[in-house]
N, C-alpha and C. Protein backbone atom coordinates (compact mmCIF):
# COMPACT_ATOMS: atom_id res chain seq x y z
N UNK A 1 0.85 -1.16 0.00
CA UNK A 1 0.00 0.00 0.00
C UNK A 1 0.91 1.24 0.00
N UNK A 2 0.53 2.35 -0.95
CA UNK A 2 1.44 3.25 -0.86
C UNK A 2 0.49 4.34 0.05
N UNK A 3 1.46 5.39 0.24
CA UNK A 3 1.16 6.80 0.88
C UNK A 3 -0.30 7.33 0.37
N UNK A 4 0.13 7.69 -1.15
CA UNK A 4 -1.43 7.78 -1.43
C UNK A 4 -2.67 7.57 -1.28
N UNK A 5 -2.29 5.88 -0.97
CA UNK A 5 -3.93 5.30 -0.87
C UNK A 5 -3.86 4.07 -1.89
N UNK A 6 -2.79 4.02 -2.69
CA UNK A 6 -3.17 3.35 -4.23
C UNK A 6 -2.11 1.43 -3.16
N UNK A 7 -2.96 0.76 -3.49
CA UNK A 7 -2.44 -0.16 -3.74
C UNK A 7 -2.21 -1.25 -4.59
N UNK A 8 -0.66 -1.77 -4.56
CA UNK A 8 -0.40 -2.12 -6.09
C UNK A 8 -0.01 -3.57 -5.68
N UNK A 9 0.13 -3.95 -6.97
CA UNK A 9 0.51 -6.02 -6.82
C UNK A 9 1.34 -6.18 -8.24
N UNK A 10 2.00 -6.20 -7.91
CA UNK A 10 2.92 -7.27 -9.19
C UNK A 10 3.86 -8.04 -8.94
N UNK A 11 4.29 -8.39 -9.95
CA UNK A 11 5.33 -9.61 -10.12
C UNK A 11 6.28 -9.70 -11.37
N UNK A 12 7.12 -10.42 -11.39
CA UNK A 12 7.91 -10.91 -12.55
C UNK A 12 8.32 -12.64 -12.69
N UNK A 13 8.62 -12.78 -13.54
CA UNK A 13 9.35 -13.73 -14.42
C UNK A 13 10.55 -13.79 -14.78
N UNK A 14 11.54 -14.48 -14.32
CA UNK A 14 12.78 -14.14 -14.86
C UNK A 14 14.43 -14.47 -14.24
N UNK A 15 13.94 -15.61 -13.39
CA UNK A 15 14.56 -16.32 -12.57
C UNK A 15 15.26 -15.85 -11.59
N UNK A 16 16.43 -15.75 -11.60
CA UNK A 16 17.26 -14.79 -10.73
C UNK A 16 17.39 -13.05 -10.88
N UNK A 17 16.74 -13.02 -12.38
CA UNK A 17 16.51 -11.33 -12.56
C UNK A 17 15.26 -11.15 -11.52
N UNK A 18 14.56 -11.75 -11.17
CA UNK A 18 13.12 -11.05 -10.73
C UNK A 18 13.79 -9.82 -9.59
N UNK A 19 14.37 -10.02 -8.60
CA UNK A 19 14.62 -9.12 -8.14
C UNK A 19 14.75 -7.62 -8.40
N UNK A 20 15.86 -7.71 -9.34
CA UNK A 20 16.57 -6.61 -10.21
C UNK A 20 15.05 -6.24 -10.67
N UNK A 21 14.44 -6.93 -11.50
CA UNK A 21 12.83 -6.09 -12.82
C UNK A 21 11.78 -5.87 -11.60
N UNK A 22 11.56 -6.58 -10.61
CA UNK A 22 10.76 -5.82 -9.66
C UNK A 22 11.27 -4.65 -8.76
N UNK A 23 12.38 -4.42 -8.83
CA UNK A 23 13.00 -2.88 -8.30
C UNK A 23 13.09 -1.93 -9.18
N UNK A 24 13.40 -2.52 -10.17
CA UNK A 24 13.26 -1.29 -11.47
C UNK A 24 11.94 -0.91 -11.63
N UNK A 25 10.48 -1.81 -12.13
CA UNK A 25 9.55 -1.38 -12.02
C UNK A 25 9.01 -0.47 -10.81
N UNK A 26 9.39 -0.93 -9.46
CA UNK A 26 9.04 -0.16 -8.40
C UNK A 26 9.66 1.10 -8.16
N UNK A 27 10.93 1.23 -8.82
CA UNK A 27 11.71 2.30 -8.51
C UNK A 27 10.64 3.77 -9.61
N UNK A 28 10.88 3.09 -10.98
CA UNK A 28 10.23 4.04 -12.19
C UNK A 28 8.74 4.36 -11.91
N UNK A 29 8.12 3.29 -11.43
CA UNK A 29 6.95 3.46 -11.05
C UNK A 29 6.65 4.52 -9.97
N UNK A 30 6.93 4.10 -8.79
CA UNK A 30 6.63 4.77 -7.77
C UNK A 30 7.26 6.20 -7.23
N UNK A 31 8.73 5.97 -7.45
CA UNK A 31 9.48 6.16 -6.95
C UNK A 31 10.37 7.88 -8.02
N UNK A 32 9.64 7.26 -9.08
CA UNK A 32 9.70 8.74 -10.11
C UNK A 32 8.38 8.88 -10.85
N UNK A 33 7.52 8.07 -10.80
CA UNK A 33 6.13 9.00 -11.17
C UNK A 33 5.93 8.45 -12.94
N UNK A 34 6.85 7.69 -13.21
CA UNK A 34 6.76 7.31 -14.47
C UNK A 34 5.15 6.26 -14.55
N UNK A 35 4.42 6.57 -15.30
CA UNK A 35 2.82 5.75 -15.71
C UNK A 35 3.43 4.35 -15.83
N UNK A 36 2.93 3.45 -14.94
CA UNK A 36 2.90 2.31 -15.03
C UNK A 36 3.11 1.21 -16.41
N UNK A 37 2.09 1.81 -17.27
CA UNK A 37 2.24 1.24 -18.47
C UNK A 37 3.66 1.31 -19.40
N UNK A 38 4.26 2.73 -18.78
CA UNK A 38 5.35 3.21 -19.40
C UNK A 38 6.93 2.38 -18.76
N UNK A 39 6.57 2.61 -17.49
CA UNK A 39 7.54 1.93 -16.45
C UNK A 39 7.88 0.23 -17.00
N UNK A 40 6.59 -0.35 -17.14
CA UNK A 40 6.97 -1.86 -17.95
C UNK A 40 7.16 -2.15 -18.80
N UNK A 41 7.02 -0.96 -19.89
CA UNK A 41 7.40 -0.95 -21.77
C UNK A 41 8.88 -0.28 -21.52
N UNK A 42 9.59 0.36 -20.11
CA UNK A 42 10.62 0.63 -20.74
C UNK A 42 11.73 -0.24 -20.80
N UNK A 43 13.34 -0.02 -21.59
CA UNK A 43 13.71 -0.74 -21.69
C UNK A 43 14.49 -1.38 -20.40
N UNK A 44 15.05 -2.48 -20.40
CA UNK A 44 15.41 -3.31 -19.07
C UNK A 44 17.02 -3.94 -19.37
N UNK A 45 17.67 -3.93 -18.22
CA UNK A 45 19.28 -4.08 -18.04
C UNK A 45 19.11 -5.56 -17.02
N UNK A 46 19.77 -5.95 -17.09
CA UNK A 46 19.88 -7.14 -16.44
C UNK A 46 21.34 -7.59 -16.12
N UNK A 47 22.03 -7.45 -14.85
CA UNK A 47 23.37 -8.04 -14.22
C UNK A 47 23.61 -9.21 -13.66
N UNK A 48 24.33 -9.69 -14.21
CA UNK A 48 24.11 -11.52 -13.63
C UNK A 48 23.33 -12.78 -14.25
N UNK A 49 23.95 -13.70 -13.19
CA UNK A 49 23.21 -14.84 -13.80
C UNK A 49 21.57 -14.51 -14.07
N UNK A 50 20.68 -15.56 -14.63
CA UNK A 50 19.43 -15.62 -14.47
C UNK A 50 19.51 -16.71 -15.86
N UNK A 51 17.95 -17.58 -15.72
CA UNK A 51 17.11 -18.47 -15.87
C UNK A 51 18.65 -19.79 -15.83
N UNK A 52 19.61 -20.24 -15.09
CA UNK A 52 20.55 -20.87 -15.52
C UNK A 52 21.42 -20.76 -16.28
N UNK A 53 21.37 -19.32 -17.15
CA UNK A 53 23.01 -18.92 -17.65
C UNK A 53 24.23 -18.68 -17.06
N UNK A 54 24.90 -19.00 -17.20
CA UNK A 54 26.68 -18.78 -16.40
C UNK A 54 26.94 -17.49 -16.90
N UNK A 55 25.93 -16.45 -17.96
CA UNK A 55 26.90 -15.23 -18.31
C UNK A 55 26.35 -14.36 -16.79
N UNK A 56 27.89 -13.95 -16.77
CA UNK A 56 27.54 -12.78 -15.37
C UNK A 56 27.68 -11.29 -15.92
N UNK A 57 27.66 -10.87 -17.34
CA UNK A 57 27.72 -9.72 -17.58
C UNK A 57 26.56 -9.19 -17.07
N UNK A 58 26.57 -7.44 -17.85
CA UNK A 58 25.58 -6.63 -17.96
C UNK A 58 24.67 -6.83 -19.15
N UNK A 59 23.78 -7.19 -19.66
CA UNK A 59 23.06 -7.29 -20.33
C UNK A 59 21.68 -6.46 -20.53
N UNK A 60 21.46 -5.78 -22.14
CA UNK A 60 20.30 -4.38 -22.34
C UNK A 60 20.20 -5.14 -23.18
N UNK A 61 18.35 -4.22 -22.98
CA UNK A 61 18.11 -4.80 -24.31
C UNK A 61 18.15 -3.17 -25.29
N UNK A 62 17.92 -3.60 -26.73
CA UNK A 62 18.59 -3.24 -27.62
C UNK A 62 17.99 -1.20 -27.99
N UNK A 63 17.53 -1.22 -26.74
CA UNK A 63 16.55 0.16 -26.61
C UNK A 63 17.51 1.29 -26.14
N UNK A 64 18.53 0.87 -25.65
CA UNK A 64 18.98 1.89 -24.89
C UNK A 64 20.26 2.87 -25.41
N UNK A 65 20.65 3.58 -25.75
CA UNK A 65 21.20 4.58 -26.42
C UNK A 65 22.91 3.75 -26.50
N UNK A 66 22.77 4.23 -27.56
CA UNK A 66 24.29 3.72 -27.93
C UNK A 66 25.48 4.54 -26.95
N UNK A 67 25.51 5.34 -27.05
CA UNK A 67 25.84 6.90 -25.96
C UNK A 67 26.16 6.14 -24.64
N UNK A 68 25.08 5.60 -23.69
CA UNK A 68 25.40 5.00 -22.56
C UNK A 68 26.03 3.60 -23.12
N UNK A 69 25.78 2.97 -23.61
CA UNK A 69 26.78 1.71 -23.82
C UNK A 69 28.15 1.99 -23.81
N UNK A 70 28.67 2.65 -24.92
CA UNK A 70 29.80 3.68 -24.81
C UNK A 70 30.51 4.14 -23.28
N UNK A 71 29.51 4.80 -22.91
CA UNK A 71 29.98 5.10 -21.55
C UNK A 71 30.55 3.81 -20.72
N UNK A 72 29.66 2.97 -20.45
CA UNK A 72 29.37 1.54 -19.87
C UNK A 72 30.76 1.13 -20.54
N UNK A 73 30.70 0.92 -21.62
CA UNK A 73 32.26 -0.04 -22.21
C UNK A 73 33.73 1.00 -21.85
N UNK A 74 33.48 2.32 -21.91
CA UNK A 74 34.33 3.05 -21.49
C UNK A 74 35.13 3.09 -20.29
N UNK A 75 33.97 2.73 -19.35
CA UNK A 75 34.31 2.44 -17.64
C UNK A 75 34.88 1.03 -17.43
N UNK A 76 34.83 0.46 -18.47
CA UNK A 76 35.06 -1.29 -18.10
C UNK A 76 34.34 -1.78 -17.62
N UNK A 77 33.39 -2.04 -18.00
CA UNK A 77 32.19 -3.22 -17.75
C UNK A 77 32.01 -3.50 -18.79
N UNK A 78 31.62 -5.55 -18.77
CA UNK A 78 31.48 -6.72 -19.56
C UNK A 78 30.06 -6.18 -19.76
N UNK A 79 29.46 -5.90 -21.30
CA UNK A 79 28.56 -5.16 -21.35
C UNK A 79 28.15 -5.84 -22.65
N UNK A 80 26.80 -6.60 -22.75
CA UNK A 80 26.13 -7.37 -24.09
C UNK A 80 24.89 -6.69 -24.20
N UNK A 81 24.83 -6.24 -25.55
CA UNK A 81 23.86 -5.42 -26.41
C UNK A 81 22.68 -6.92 -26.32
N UNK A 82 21.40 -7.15 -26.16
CA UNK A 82 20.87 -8.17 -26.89
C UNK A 82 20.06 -7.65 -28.18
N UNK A 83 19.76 -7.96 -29.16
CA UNK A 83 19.48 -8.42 -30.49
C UNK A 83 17.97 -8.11 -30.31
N UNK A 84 17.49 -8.15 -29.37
CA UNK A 84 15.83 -7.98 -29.09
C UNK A 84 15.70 -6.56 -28.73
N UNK A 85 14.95 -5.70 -28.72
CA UNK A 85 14.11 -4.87 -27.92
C UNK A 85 14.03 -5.08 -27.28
N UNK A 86 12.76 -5.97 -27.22
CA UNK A 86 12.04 -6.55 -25.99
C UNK A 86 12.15 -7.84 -26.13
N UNK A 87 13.24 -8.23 -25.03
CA UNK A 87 13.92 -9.19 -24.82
C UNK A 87 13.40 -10.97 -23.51
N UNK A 88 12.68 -11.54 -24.49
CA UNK A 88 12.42 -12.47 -22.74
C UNK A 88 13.26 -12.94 -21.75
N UNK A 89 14.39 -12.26 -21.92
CA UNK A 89 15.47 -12.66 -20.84
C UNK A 89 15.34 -11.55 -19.56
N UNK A 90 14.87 -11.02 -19.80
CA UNK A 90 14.47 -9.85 -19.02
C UNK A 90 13.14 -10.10 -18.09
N UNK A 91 12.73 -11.06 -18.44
CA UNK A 91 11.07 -11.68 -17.70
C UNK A 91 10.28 -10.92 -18.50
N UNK A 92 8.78 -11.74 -17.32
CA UNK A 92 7.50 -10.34 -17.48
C UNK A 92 7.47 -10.26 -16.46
N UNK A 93 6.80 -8.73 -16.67
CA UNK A 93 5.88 -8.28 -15.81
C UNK A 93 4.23 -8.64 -15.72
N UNK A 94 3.44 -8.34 -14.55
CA UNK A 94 2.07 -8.31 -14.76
C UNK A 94 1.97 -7.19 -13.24
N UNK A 95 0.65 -6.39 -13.53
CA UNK A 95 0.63 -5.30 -12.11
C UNK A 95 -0.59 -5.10 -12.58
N UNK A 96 -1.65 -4.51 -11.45
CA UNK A 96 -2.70 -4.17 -11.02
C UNK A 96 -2.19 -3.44 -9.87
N UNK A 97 -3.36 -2.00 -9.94
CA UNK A 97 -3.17 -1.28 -8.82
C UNK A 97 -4.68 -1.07 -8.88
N UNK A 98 -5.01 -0.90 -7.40
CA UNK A 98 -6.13 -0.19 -6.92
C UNK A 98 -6.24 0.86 -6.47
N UNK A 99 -6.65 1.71 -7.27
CA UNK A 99 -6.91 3.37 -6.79
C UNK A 99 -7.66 3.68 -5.95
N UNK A 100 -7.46 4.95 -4.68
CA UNK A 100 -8.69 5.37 -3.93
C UNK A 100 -9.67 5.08 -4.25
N UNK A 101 -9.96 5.96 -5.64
CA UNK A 101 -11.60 6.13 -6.10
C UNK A 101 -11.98 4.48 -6.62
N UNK A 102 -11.56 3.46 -6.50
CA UNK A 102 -12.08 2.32 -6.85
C UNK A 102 -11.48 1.50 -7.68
N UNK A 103 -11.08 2.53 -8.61
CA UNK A 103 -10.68 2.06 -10.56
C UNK A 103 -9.47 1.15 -10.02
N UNK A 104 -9.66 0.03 -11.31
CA UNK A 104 -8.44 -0.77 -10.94
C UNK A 104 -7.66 -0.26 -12.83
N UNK A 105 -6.08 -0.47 -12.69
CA UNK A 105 -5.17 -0.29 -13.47
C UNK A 105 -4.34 -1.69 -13.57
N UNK A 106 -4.48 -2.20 -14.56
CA UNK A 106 -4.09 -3.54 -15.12
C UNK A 106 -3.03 -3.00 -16.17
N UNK A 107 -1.69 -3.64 -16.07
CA UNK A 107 -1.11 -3.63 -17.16
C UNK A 107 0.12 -4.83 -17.19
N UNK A 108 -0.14 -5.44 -18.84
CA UNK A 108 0.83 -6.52 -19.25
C UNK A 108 2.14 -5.85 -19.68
N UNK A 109 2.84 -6.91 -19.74
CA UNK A 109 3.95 -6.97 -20.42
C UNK A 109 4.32 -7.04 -21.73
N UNK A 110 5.05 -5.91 -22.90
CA UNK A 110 4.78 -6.32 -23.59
C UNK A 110 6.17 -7.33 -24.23
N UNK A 111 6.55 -7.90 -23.23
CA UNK A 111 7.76 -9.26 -23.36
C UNK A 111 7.17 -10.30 -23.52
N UNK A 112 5.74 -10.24 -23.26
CA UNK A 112 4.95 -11.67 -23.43
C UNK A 112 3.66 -11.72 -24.19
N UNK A 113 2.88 -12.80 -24.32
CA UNK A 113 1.55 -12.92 -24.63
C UNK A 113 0.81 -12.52 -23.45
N UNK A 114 -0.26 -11.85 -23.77
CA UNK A 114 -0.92 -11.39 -22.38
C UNK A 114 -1.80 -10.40 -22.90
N UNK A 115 -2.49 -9.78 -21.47
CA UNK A 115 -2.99 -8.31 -21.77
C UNK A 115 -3.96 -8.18 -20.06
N UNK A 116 -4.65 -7.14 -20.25
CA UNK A 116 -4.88 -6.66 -19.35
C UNK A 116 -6.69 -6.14 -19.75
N UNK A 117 -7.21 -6.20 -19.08
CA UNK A 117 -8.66 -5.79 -19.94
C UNK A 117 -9.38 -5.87 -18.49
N UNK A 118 -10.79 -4.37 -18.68
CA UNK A 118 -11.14 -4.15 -17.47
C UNK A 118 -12.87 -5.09 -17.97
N UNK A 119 -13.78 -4.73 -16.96
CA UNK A 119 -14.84 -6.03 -16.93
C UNK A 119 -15.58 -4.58 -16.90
């Protein structure tokens, strides 16, 4: 439950990333005001193992400015571009929030098959 009033529920997919994509979502979401829908369409970084890969790099997906990669390879960090956008190595997401006034806010991932639809 946040300050507001709004309470929210989500989750991820993504083995040992879940951590990392549920802090990022919570961070963009909440934490800077970014629209929910926006917060889970944006693009996603991933450090370390996850679903049983041995790579321990940094891993983006293919959204994110050439500019910061640069930077990133500049500083020395093991740093892999992936080939996807929207990458399923990155998980999904799924979130619902409940607003004061009642309304509920559903939104998918668009890393997966899915969707979100009100009744």
């Amino acid at each position: 439950m946040l300050n507001d009033g709004r309470v929210i529920a989500y989750g991820a997919m993504g083995g040992d990333g879940q951590p990392q994509t549920q802090a990022m979502i919570f961070a963009r979401h909440v934490l800077h005001g970014v629209p929910l829908d926006k917060a889970i369409d944006a693009p996603r970084w991933l450090l370390g193992r996850t679903w049983g890969s041995a790579h321990t790099n940094l891993r983006l997906e293919s959204r994110f400015s050439e500019g910061l990669v640069d930077r990133l390879l500049s500083a020395g960090h093991d740093v892999e571009v992936l080939p996807d956008a929207y990458s399923d190595t990155m998980g999904h997401v799924g979130a619902v929030v409940l607003h004061p006034d009642g309304t509920l806010e559903g939104v998918h991932d668009p890393r997966a098959d899915g969707g979100a639809a009100g009744i």
